[in-house]
Protein backbone atom coordinates (compact mmCIF):
# COMPACT_ATOMS: atom_id res chain seq x y z
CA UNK A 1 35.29 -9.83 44.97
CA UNK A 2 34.12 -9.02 41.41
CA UNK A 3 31.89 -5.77 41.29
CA UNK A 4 30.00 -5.43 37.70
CA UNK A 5 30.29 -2.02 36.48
CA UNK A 6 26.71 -1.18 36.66
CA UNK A 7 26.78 -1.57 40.72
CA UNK A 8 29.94 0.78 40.95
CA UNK A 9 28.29 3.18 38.54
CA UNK A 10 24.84 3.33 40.06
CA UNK A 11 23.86 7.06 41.25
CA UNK A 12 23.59 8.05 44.73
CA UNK A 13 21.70 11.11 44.30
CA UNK A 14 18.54 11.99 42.54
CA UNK A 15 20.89 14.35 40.42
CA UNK A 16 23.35 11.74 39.39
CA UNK A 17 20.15 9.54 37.76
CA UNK A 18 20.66 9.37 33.58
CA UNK A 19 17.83 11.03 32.24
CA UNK A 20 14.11 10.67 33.45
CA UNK A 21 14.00 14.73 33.69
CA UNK A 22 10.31 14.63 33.14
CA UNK A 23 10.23 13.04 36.68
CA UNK A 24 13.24 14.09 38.42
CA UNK A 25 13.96 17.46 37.04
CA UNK A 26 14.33 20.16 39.42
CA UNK A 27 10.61 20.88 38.47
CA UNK A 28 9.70 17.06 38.21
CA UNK A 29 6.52 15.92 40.19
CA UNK A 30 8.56 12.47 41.62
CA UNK A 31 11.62 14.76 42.74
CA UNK A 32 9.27 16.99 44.57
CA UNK A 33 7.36 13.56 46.13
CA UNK A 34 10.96 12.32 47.45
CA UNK A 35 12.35 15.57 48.60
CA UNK A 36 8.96 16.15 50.52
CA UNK A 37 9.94 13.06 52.74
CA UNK A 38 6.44 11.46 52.73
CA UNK A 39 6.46 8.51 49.93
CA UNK A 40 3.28 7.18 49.00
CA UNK A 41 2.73 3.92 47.35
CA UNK A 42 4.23 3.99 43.87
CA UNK A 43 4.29 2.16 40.43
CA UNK A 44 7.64 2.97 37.93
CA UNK A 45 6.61 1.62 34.87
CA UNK A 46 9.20 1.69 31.66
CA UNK A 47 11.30 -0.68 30.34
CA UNK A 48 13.96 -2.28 31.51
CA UNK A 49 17.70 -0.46 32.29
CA UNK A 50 16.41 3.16 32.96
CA UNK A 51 16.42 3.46 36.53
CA UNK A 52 13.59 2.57 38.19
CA UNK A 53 15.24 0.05 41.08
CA UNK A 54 18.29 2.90 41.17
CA UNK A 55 15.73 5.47 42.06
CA UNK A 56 13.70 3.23 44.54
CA UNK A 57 17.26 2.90 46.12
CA UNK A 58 17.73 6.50 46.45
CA UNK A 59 14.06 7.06 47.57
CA UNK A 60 15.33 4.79 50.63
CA UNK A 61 18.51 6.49 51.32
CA UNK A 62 16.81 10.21 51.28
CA UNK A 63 14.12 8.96 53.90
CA UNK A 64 16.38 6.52 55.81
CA UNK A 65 14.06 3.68 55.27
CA UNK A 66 14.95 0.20 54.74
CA UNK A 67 14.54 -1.25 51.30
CA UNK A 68 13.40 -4.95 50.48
CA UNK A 69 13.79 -6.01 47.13
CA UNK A 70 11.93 -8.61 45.84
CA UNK A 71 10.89 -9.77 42.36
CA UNK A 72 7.16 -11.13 41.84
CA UNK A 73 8.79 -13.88 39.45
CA UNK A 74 10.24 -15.54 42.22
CA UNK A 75 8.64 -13.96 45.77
CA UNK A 76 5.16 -14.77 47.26
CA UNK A 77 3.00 -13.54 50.16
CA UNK A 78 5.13 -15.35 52.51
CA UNK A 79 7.95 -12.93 51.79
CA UNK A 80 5.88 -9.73 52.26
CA UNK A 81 4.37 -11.44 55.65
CA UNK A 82 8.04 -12.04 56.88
CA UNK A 83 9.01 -8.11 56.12
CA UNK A 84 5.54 -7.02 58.21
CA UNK A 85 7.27 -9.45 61.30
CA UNK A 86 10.67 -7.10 61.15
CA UNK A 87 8.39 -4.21 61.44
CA UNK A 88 8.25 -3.32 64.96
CA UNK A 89 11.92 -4.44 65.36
CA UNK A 90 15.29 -2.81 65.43
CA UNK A 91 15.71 -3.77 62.04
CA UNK A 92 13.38 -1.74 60.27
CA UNK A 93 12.43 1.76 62.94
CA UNK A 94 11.35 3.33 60.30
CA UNK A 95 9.43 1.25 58.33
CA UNK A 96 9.67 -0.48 55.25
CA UNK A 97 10.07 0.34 51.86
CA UNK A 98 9.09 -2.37 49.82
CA UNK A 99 10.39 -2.81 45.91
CA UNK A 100 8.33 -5.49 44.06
CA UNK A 101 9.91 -5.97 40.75
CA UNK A 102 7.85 -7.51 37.34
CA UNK A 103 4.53 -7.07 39.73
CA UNK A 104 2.78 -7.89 36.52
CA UNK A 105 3.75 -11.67 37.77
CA UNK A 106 1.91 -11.56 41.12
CA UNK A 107 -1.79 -13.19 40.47
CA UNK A 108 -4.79 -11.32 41.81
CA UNK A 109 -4.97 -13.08 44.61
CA UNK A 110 -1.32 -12.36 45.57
CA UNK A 111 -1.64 -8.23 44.48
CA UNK A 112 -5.08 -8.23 46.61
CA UNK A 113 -3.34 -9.67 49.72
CA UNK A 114 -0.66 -6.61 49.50
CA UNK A 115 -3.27 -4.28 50.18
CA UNK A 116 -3.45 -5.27 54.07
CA UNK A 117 0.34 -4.71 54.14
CA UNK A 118 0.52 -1.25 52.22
CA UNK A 119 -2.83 0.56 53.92
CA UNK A 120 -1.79 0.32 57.51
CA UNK A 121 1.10 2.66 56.29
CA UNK A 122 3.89 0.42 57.93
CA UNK A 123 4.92 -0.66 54.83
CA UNK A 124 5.22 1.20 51.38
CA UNK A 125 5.26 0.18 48.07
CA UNK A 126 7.36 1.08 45.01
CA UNK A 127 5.87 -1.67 42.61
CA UNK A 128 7.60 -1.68 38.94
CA UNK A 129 6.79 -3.13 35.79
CA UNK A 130 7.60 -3.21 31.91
CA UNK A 131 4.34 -3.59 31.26
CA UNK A 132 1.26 -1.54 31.02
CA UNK A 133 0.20 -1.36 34.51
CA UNK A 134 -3.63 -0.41 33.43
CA UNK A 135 -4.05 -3.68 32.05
CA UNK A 136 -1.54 -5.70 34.49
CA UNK A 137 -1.91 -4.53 37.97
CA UNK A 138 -5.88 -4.77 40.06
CA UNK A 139 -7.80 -1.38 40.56
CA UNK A 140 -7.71 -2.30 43.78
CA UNK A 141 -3.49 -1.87 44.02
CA UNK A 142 -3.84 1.01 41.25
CA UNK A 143 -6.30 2.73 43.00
CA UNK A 144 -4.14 3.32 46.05
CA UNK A 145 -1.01 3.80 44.03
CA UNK A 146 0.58 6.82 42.23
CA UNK A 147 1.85 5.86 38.47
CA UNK A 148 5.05 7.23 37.26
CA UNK A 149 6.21 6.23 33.87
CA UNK A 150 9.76 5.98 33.16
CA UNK A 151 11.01 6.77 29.25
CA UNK A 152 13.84 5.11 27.56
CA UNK A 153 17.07 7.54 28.07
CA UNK A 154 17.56 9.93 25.35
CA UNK A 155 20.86 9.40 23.09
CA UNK A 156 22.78 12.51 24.23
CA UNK A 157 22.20 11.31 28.08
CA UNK A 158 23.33 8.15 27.19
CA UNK A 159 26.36 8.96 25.60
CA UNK A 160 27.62 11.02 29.30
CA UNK A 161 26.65 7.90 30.86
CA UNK A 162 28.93 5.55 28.38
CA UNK A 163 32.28 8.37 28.56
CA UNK A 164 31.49 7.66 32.55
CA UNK A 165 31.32 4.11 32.42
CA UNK A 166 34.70 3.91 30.26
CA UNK A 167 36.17 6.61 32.39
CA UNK A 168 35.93 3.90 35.04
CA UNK A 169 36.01 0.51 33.76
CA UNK A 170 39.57 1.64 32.09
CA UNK A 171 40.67 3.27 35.52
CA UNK A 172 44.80 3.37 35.07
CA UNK A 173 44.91 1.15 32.12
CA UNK A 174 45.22 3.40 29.48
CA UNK A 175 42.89 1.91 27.04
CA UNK A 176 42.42 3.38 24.02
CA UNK A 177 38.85 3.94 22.86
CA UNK A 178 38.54 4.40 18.82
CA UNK A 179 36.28 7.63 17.93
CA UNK A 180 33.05 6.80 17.33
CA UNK A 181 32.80 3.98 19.60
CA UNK A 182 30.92 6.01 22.46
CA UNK A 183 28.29 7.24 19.88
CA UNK A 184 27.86 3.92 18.64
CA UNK A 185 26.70 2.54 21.95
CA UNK A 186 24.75 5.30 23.09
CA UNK A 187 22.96 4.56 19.83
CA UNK A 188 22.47 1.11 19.61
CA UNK A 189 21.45 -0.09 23.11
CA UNK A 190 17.61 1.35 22.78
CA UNK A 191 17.40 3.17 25.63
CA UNK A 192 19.05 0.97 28.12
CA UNK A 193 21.68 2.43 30.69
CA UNK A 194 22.36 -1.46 31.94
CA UNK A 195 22.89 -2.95 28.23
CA UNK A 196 25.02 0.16 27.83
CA UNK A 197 27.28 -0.54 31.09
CA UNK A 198 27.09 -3.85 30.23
CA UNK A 199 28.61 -2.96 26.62
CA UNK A 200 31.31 -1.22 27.62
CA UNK A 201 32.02 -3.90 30.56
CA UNK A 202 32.51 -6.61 28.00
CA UNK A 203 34.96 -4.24 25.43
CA UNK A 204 36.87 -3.06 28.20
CA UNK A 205 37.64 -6.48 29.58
CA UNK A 206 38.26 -8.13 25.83
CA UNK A 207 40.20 -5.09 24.75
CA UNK A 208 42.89 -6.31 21.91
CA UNK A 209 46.57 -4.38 21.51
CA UNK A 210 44.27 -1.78 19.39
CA UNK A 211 42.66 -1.29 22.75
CA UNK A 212 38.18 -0.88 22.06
CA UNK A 213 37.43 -0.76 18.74
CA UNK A 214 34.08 0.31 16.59
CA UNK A 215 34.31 -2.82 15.08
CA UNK A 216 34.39 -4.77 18.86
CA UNK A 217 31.25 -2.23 19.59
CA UNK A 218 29.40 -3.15 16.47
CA UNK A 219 29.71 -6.64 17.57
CA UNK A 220 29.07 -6.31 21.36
CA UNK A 221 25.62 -3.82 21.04
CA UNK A 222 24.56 -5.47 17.67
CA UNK A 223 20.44 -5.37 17.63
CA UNK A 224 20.69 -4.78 21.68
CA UNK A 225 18.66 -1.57 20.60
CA UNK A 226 15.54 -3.61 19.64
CA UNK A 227 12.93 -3.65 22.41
CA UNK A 228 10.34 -5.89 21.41
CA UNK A 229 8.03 -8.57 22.98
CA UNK A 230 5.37 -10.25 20.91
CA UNK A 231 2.79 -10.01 24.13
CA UNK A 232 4.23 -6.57 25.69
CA UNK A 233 3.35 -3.22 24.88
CA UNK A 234 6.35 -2.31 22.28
CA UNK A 235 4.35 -5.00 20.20
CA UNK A 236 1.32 -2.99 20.14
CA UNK A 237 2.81 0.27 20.52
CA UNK A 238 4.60 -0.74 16.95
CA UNK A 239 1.69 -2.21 15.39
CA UNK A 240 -0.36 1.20 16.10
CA UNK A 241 2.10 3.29 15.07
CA UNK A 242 2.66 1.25 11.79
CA UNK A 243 -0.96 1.87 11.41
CA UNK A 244 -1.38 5.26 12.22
CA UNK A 245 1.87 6.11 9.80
CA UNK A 246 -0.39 4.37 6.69
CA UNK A 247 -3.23 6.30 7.94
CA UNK A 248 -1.18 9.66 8.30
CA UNK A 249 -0.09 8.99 4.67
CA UNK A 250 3.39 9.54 5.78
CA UNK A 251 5.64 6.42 3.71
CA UNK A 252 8.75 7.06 5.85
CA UNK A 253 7.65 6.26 9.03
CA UNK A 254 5.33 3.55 7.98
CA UNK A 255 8.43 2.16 6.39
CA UNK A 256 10.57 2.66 9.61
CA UNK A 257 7.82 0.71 11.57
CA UNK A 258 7.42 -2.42 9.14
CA UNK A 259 11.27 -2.51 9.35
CA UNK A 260 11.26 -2.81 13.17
CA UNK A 261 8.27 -5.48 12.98
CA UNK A 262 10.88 -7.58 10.35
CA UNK A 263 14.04 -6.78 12.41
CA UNK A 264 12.07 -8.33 15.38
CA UNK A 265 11.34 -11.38 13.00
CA UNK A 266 7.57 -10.42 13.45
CA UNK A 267 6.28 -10.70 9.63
CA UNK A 268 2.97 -12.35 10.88
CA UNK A 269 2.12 -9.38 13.04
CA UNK A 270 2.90 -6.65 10.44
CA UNK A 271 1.15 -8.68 7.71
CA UNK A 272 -1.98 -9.56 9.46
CA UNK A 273 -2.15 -5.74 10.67
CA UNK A 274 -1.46 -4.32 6.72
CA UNK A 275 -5.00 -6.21 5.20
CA UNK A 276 -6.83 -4.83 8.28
CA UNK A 277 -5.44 -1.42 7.66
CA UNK A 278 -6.53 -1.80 3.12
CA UNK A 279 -10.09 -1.85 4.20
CA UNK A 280 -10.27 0.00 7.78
CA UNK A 281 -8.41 3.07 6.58
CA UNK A 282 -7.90 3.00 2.14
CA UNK A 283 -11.37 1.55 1.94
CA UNK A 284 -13.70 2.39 -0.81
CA UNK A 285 -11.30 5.12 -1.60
CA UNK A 286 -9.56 2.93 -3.55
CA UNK A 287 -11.07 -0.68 -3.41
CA UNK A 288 -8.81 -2.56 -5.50
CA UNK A 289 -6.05 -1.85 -2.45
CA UNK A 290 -7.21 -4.63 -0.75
CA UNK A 291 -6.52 -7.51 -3.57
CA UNK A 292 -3.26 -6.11 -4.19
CA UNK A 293 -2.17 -5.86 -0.30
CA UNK A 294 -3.29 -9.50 0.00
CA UNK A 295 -1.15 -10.30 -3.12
CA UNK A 296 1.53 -8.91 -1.65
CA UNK A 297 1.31 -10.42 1.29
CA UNK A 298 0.81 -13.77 -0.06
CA UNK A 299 4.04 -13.07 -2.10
CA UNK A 300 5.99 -12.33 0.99
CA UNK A 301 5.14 -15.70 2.92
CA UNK A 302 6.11 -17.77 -0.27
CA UNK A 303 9.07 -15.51 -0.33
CA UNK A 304 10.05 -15.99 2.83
CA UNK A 305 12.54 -13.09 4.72
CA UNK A 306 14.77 -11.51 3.31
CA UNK A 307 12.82 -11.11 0.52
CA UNK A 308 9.34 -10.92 2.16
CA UNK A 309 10.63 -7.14 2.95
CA UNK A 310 10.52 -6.39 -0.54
CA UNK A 311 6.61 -7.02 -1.22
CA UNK A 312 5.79 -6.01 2.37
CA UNK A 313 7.33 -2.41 1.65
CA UNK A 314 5.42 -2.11 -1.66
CA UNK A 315 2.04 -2.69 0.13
CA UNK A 316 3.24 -0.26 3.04
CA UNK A 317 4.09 2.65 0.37
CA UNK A 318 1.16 2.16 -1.39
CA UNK A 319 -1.27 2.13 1.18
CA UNK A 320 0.52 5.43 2.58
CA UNK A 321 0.18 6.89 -0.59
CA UNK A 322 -3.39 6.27 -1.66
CA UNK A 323 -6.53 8.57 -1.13
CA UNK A 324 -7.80 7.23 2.37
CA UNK A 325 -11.75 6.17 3.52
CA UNK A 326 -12.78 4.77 6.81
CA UNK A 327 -16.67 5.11 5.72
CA UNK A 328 -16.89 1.01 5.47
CA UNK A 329 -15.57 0.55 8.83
CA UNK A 330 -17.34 3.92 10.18
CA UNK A 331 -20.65 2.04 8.56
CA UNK A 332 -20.31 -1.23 10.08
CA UNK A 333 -19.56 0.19 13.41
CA UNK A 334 -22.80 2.10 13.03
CA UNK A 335 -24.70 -1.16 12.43
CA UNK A 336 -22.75 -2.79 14.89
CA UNK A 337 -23.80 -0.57 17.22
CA UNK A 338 -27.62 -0.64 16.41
CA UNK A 339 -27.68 -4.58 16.94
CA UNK A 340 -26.33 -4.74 20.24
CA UNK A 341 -28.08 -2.72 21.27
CA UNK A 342 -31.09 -4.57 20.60
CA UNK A 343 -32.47 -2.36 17.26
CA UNK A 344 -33.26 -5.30 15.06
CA UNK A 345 -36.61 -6.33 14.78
CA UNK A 346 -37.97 -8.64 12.12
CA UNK A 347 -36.70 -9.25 8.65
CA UNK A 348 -39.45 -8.60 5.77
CA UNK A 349 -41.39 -10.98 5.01
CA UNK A 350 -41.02 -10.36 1.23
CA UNK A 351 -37.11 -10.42 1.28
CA UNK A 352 -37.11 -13.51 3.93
CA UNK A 353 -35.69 -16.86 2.12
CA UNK A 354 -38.80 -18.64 -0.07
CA UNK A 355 -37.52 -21.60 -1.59
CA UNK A 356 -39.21 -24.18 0.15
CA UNK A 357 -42.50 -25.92 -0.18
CA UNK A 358 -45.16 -23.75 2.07
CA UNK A 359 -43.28 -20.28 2.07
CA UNK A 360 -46.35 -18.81 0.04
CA UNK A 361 -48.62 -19.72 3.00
CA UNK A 362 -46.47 -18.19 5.33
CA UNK A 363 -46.29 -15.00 3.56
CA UNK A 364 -42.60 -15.24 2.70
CA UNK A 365 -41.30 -13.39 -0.68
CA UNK A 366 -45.06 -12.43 -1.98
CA UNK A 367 -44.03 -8.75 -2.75
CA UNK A 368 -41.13 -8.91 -3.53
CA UNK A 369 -39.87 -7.01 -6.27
CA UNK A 370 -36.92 -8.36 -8.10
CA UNK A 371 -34.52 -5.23 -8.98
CA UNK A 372 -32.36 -6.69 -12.43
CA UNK A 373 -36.02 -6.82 -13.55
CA UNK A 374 -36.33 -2.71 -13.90
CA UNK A 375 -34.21 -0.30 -15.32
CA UNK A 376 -30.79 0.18 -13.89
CA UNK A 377 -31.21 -2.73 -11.89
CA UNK A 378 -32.74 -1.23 -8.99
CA UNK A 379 -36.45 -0.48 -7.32
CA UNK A 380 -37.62 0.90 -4.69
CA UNK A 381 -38.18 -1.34 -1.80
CA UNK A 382 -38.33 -1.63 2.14
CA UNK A 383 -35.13 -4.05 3.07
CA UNK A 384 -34.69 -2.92 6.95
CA UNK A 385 -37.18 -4.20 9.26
CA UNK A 386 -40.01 -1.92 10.25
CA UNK A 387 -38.52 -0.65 13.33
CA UNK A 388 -35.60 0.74 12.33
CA UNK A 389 -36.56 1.22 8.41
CA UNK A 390 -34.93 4.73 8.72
CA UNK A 391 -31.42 4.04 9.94
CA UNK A 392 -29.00 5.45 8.31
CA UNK A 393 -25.27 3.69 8.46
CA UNK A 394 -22.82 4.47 5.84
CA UNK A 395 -21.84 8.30 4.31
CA UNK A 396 -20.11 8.22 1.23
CA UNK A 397 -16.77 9.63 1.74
CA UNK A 398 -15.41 12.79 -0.05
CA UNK A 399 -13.10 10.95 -2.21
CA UNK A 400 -13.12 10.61 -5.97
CA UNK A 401 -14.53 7.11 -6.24
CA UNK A 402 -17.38 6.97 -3.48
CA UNK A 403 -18.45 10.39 -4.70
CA UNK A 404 -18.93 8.73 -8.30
CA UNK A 405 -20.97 6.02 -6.95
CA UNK A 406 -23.00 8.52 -5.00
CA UNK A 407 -23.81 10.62 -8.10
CA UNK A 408 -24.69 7.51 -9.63
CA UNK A 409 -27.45 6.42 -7.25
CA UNK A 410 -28.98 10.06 -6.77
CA UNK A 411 -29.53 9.84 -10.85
CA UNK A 412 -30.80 6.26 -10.09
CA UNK A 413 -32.57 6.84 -7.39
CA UNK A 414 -33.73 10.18 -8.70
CA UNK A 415 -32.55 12.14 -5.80
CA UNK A 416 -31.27 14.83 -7.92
């Protein structure tokens, strides 16, 4: 019967795991939890392909429990209800170790009824997800839980696990592997020890006379390194970091991050995200920014990708590159902040709207002073309402332009 590679490959021991030596290093927190023999209930959270179910697996070996796998795409309550029945049988003396795969896919209702199964302590939990589990799994299931967050496998642990998997898939054969080829893989699959098995699974079998070739590997792993998921985290986790880059005023890695949002096919996202970042973080440092980001985003959508990259990168450099201000957004959060919580109060009455038959009776607009009518076009008038005519919102910010205007209104204004 057909085995695929990654079942004959899969690690026994905690030691033979890829990786992960955050959590299973001889110091590592989860290694200590196993090797302690009392498992609580558990969330692995990562992506896909780094051995979460292969260390659920293990945790069942070490403490001689049975494991159930199920996956929340496809399982319901029913399923857990018929593991509590096999309980108290032969079939499970030690109780039950429960794997829920993609929990993110079991409703409320369905995560709340688990908690009768997992707090009688018959039955434990190892729940797993891609996604975040603080915004996909209940506080009640979190709350009784213990979160351990798997990381993608780092290149150089990779590339053991690829020589192993060749080592094995070739067996007796004698196929040659061209130089380079391992590297390539451990490269290009993102992380992922089952893309990577599955990799070498496919060159190994379609191995021509010139036995696995870079070329064959190119082909085989191309773009399997791009984890990416318009609703998922690496969507948001890309987004911020694009963000954060401008912000940092480092162009590289700004550039690195539009370039994944493209490669993904995700212009929308990276565009929509650029004219939020020309007025949250350039600002009044350098207003013009955002006109010219919108430009050149408008360019890019008549453009179209490939091309789109082109306009998309000049708006990413210069926005990197430009003297940053958040004192717009800092300003509006202020006032933001003030109306909800109920600081408001009543406009005026001079600078409420008077152009309408019986405003004068009403007091609207009598006082009010109109400022192009003095010199420098301004005058000094109450425009808050009375109680809150002292707030203060917006700081200029210490950059060249907003200082300029601030000098200008002191002279105005004759603050200095």
């Amino acid at each position: 019967m057909y085995q695929p590679l990654a079942d004959k490959i899969r690690p026994k021991t905690l030691d033979d795991v890829v990786g992960q030596q955050h959590l299973l290093g001889k110091t590592g927190l989860l290694r200590r939890v196993i090797e302690s023999g009392t498992i609580p209930n558990m969330i692995f959270y990562g992506p896909s392909g780094v051995g979460k179910t292969t260390v659920a697996s293990i945790i069942a070996k070490q403490t001689e429990r049975k494991l159930y796998h199920l996956n929340a795409t496809t399982a319901g309550i029913a399923d857990i209800k018929a593991i509590i029945d096999e309980l108290d049988t032969f079939l499970a003396p030690n109780g039950a170790l429960v794997y829920l795969d993609e929990i993110q896919y079991f409703n409320k209702k369905q995560q709340q009824s688990l908690l009768e199964f997992i707090e009688t302590g018959k039955m434990t939990l190892i729940a797993s997800t891609t996604e975040n589990p603080y915004f996909y799994v209940y506080n009640a299931i979190l709350s009784r839980s213990t979160v351990f967050e798997f990381k993608p496998i780092e290149v150089s642990d990779m590339q053991h696990a690829v020589e192993r998997a060749f080592a094995l898939a070739i067996g007796d054969k004698g196929t040659p592997v061209e130089n380079g080829v391992t590297a390539y893989i451990a490269q290009a699959v993102g992380g992922d020890v089952r893309k990577a098995l599955g990799a070498v699974e496919l060159l190994v079998l379609g191995a021509g006379k010139d036995g696995v070739t870079l070329a064959d590997a190119k082909q085989a792993a191309q773009r399997s390194n791009m984890r990416y998921d318009r609703d998922g985290d690496s969507h948001y986790d890309i987004l911020s970091a694009l963000q954060k880059s401008i912000r940092g005023s480092d162009p590289d890695a700004a550039l690195h991050y539009l370039a994944r949002l493209l490669e993904a096919g995700d212009m929308i996202s990276a565009a929509r995200r650029m004219l939020v970042i020309a007025s949250e973080d350039i600002g009044l440092a350098y207003p013009q920014c955002a006109a010219i980001v919108k430009a050149c985003v408008d360019s890019a959508f008549q453009l179209g990708l490939p091309e789109a990259r082109i306009p998309l990168a000049e708006a990413v450099i210069l926005m990197a590159t430009a003297p940053k201000s958040n004192s717009a957004a800092a300003a509006i959060d202020a006032a933001v902040a003030d109306v909800r919580a109920g600081k408001t109060g009543d406009i005026p009455a001079h600078i409420k709207d008077a152009h309408y038959g019986g405003a004068q009776k009403l007091g609207r607009g009598l006082t009010y002073q109109y400022p192009h009518a003095f010199p420098n076009h301004w005058v000094r008038q109450q425009y808050l309402p009375d109680q809150i005519k002292d707030a203060h919102y917006y700081d200029y910010g210490p950059n060249k332009t907003e200082q300029a205007a601030k000098a200008y209104w002191e002279r105005v204004k004759g603050e200095k």
